[in-house]
N, C-alpha and C. Protein backbone atom coordinates (compact mmCIF):
# COMPACT_ATOMS: atom_id res chain seq x y z
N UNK A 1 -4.05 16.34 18.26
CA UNK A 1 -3.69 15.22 17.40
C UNK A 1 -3.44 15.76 15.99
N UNK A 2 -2.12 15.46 15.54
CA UNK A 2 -1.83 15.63 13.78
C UNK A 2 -2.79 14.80 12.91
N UNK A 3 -2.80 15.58 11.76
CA UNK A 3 -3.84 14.54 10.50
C UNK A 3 -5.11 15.06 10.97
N UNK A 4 -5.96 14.57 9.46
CA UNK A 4 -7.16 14.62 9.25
C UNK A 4 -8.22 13.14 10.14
N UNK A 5 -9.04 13.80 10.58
CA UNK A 5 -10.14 12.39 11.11
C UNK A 5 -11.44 12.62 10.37
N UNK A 6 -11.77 11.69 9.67
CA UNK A 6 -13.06 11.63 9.06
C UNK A 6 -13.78 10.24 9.80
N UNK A 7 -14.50 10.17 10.82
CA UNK A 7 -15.48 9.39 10.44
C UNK A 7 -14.11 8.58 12.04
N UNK A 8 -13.97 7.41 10.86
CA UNK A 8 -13.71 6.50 11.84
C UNK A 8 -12.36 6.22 10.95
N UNK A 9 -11.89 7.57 10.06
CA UNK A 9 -10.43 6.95 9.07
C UNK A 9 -9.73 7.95 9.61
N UNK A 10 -8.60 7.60 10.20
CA UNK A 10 -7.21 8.70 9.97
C UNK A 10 -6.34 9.20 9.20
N UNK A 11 -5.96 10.22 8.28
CA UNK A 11 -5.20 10.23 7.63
C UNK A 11 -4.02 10.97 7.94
N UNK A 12 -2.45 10.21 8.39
CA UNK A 12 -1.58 11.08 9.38
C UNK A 12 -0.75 11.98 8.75
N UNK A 13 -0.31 13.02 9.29
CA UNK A 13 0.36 14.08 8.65
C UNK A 13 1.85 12.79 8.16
N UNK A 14 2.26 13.91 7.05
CA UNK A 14 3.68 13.03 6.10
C UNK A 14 4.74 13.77 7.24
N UNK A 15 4.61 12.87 8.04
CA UNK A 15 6.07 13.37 9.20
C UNK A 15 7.31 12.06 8.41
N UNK A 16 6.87 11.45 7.73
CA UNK A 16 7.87 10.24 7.02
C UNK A 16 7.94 10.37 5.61
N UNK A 17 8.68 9.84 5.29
CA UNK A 17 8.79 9.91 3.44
C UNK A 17 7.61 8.16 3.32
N UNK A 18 7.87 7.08 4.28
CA UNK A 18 7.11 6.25 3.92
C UNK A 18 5.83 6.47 4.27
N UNK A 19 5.56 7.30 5.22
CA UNK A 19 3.67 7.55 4.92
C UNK A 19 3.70 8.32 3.26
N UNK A 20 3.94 9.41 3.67
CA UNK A 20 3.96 10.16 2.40
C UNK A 20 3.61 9.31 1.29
N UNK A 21 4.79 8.11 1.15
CA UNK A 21 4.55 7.69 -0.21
C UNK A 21 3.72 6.27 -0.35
N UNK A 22 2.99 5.69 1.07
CA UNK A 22 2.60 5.06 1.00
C UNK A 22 1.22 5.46 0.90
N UNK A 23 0.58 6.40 0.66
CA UNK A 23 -0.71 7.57 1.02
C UNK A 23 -1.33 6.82 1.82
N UNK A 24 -1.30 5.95 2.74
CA UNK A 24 -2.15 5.36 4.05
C UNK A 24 -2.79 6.23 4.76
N UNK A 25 -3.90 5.34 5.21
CA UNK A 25 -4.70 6.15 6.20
C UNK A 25 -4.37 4.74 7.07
N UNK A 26 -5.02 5.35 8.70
CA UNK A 26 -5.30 4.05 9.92
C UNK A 26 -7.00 4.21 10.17
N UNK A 27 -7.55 2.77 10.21
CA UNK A 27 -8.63 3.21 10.60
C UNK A 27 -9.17 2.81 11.78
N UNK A 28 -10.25 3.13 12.46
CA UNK A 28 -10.28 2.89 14.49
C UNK A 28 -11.59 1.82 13.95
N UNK A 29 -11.95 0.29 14.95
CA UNK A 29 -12.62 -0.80 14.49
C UNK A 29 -13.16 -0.66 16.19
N UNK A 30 -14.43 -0.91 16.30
CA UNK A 30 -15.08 -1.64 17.80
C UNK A 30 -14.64 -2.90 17.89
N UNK A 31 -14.11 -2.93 19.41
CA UNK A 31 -13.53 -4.26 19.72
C UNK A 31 -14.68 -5.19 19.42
N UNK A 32 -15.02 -6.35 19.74
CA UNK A 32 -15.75 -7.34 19.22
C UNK A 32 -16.06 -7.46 21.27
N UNK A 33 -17.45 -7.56 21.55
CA UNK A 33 -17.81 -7.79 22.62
C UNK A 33 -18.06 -9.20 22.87
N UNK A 34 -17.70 -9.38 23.70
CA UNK A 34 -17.97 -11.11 23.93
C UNK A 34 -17.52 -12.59 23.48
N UNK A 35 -18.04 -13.12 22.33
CA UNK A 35 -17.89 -14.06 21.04
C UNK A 35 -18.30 -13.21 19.86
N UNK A 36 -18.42 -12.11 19.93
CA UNK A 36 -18.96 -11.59 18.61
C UNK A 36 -17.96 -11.17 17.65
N UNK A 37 -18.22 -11.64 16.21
CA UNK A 37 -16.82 -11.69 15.47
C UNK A 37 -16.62 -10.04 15.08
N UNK A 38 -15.57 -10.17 14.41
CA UNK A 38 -15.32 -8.52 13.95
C UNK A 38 -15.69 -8.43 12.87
N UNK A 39 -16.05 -7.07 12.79
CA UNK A 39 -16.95 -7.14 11.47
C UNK A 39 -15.81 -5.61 10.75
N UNK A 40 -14.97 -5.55 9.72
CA UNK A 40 -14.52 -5.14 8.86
C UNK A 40 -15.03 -3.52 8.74
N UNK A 41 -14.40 -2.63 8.62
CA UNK A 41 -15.10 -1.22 8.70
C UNK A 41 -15.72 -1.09 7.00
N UNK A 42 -15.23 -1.91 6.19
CA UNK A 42 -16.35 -1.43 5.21
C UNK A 42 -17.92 -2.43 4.74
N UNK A 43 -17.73 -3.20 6.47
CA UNK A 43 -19.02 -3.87 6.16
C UNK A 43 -19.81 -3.63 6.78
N UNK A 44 -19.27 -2.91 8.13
CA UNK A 44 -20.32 -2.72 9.05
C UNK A 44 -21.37 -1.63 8.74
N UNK A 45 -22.55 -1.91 9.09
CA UNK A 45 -23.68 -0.83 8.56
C UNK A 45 -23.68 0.24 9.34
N UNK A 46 -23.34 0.27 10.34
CA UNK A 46 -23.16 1.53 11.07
C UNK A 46 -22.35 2.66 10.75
N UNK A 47 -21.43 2.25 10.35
CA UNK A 47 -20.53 3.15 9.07
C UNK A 47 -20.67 3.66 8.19
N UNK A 48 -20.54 5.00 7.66
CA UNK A 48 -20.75 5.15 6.76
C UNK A 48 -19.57 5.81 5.88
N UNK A 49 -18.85 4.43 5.29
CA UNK A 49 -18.08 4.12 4.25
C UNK A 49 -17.97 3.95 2.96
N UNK A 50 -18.15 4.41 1.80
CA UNK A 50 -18.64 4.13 0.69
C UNK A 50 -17.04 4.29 0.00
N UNK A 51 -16.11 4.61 0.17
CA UNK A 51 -14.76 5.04 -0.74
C UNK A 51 -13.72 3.65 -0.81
N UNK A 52 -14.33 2.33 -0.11
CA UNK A 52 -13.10 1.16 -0.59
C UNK A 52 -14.33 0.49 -1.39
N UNK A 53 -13.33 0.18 -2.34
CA UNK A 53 -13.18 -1.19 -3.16
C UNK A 53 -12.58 -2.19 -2.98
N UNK A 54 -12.78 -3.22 -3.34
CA UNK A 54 -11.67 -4.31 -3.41
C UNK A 54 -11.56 -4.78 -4.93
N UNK A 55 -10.39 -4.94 -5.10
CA UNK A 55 -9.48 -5.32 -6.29
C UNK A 55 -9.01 -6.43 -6.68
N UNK A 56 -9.47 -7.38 -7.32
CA UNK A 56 -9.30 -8.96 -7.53
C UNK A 56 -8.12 -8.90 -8.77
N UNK A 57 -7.02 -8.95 -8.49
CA UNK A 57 -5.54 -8.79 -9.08
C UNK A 57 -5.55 -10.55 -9.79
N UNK A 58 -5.72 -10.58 -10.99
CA UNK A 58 -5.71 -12.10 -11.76
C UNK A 58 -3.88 -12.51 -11.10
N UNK A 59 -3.58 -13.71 -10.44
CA UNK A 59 -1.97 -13.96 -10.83
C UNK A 59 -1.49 -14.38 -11.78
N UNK A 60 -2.06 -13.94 -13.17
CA UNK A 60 -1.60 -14.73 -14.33
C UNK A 60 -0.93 -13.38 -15.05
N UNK A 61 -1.21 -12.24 -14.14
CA UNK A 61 -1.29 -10.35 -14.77
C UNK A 61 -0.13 -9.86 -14.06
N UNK A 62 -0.35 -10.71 -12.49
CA UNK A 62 0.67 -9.94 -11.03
C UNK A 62 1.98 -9.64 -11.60
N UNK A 63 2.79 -10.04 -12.88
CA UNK A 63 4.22 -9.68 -12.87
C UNK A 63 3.68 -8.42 -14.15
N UNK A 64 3.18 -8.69 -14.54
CA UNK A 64 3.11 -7.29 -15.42
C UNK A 64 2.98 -6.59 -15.37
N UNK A 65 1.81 -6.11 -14.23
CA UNK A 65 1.51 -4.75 -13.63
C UNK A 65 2.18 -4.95 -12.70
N UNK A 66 2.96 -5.50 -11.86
CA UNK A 66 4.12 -4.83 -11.26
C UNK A 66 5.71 -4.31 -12.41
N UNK A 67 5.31 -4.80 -13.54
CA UNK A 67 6.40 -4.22 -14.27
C UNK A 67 5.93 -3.18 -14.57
N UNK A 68 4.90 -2.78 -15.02
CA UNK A 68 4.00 -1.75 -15.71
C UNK A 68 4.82 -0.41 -14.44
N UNK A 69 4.45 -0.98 -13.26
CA UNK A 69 4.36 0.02 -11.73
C UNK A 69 6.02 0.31 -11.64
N UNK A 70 6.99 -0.39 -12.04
CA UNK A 70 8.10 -0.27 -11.86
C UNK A 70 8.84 0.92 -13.10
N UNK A 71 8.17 0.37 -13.62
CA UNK A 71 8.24 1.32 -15.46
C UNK A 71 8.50 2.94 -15.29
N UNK A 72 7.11 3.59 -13.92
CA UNK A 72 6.58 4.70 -14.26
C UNK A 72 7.17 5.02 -12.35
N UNK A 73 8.06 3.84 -11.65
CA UNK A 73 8.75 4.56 -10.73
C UNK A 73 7.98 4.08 -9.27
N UNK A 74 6.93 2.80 -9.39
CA UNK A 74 6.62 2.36 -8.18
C UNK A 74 7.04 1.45 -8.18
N UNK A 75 7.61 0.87 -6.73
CA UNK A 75 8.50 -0.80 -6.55
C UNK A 75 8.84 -0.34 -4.94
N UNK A 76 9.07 -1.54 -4.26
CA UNK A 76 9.00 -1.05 -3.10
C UNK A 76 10.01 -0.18 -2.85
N UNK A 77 11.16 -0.17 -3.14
CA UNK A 77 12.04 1.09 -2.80
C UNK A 77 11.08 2.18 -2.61
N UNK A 78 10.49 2.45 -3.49
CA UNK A 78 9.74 3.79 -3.60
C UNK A 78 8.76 3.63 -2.00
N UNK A 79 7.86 2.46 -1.98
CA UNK A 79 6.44 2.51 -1.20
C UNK A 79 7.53 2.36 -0.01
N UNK A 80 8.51 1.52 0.19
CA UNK A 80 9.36 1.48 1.54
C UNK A 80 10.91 2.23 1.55
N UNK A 81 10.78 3.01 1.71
CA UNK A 81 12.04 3.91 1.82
C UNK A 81 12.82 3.16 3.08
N UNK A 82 14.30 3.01 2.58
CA UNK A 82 15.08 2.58 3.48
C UNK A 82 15.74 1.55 2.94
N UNK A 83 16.59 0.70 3.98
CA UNK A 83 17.21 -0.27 3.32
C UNK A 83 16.86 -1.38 2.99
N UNK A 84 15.76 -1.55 3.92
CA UNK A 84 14.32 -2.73 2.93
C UNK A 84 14.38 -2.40 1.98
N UNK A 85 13.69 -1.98 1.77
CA UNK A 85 12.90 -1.25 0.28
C UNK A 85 13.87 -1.24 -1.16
N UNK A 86 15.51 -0.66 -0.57
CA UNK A 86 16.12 -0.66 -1.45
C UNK A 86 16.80 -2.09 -2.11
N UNK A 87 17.27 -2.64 -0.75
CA UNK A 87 17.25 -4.59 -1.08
C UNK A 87 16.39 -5.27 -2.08
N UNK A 88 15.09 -4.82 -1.70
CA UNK A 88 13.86 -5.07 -2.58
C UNK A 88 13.93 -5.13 -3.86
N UNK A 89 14.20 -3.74 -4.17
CA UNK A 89 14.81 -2.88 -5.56
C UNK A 89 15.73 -3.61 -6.56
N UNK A 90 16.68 -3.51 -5.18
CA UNK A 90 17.82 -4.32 -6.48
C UNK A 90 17.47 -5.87 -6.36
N UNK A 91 16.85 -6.21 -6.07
CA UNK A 91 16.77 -8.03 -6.14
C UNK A 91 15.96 -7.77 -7.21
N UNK A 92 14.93 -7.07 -6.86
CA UNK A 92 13.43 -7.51 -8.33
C UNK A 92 14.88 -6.71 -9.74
N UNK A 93 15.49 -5.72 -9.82
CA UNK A 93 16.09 -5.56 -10.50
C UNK A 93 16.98 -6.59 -11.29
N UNK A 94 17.56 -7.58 -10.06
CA UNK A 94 18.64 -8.31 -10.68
C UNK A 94 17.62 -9.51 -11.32
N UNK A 95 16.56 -10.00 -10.53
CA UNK A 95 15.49 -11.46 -10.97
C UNK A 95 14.96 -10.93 -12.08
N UNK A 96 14.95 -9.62 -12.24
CA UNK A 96 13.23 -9.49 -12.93
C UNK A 96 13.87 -9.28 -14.46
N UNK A 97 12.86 -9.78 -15.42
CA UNK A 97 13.27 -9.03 -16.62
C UNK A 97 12.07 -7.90 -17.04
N UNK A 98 12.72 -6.80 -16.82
CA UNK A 98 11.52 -5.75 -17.06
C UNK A 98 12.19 -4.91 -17.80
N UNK A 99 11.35 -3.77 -18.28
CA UNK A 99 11.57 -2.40 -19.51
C UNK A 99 12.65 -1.94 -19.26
N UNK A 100 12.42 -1.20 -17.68
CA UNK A 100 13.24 0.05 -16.94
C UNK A 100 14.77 -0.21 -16.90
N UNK A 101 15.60 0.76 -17.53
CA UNK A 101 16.83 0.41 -17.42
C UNK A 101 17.36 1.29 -16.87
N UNK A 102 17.72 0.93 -15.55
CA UNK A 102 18.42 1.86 -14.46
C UNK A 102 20.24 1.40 -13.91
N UNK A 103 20.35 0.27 -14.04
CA UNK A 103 21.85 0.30 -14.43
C UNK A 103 22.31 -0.04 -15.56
N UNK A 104 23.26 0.58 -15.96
CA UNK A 104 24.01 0.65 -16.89
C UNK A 104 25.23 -0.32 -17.72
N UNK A 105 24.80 -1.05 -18.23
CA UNK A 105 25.95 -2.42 -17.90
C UNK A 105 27.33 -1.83 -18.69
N UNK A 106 28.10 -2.68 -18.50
CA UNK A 106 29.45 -2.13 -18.16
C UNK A 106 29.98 -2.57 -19.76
């Protein structure tokens, strides 16, 4: 098997430009036996997980720090390579009013 395994996290070799730039890992969960609910790999105590956080993003901030992220070259083009990604690009380009000036007006 390619990639690193720690624990119960995968991290897969950059055979893609979108892993690569998405730095993802996959992680492996115990099915839930019976009625028993699923319990989240960074809650379960049997784990030993200490490296997530969770991140409470205000939506009063969400367009700024995605301008901020677009500024310095993240936007999904970048995280989704392809013709998603690039659609993406130029729409938030054409809606958005942000810093980055990447076309050139005429």
């Amino acid at each position: 098997m390619s990639g690193d395994i720690y624990e119960n996290i995968i991290f897969p070799s950059h055979i893609d430009s979108r892993i690569t730039n998405q730095s993802g890992c996959f992680t492996i969960h115990e099915i839930p036996k019976d009625n028993n609910p699923f319990i989240p790999i960074n809650k379960n105590p049997r784990i030993s997980v200490d490296t997530f956080i969770e991140i409470t993003i205000d939506k009063d901030i969400k367009k700024d720090i995605l301008n901020e992220l677009y500024y310095v070259g993240i936007h999904r083009g970048f995280i989704y390579p392809g013709l998603e990604g690039l659609t993406s690009r130029l729409k938030f380009e054409i809606e958005t009013t942000h810093n980055r000036r990447t076309l050139q007006p005429e």
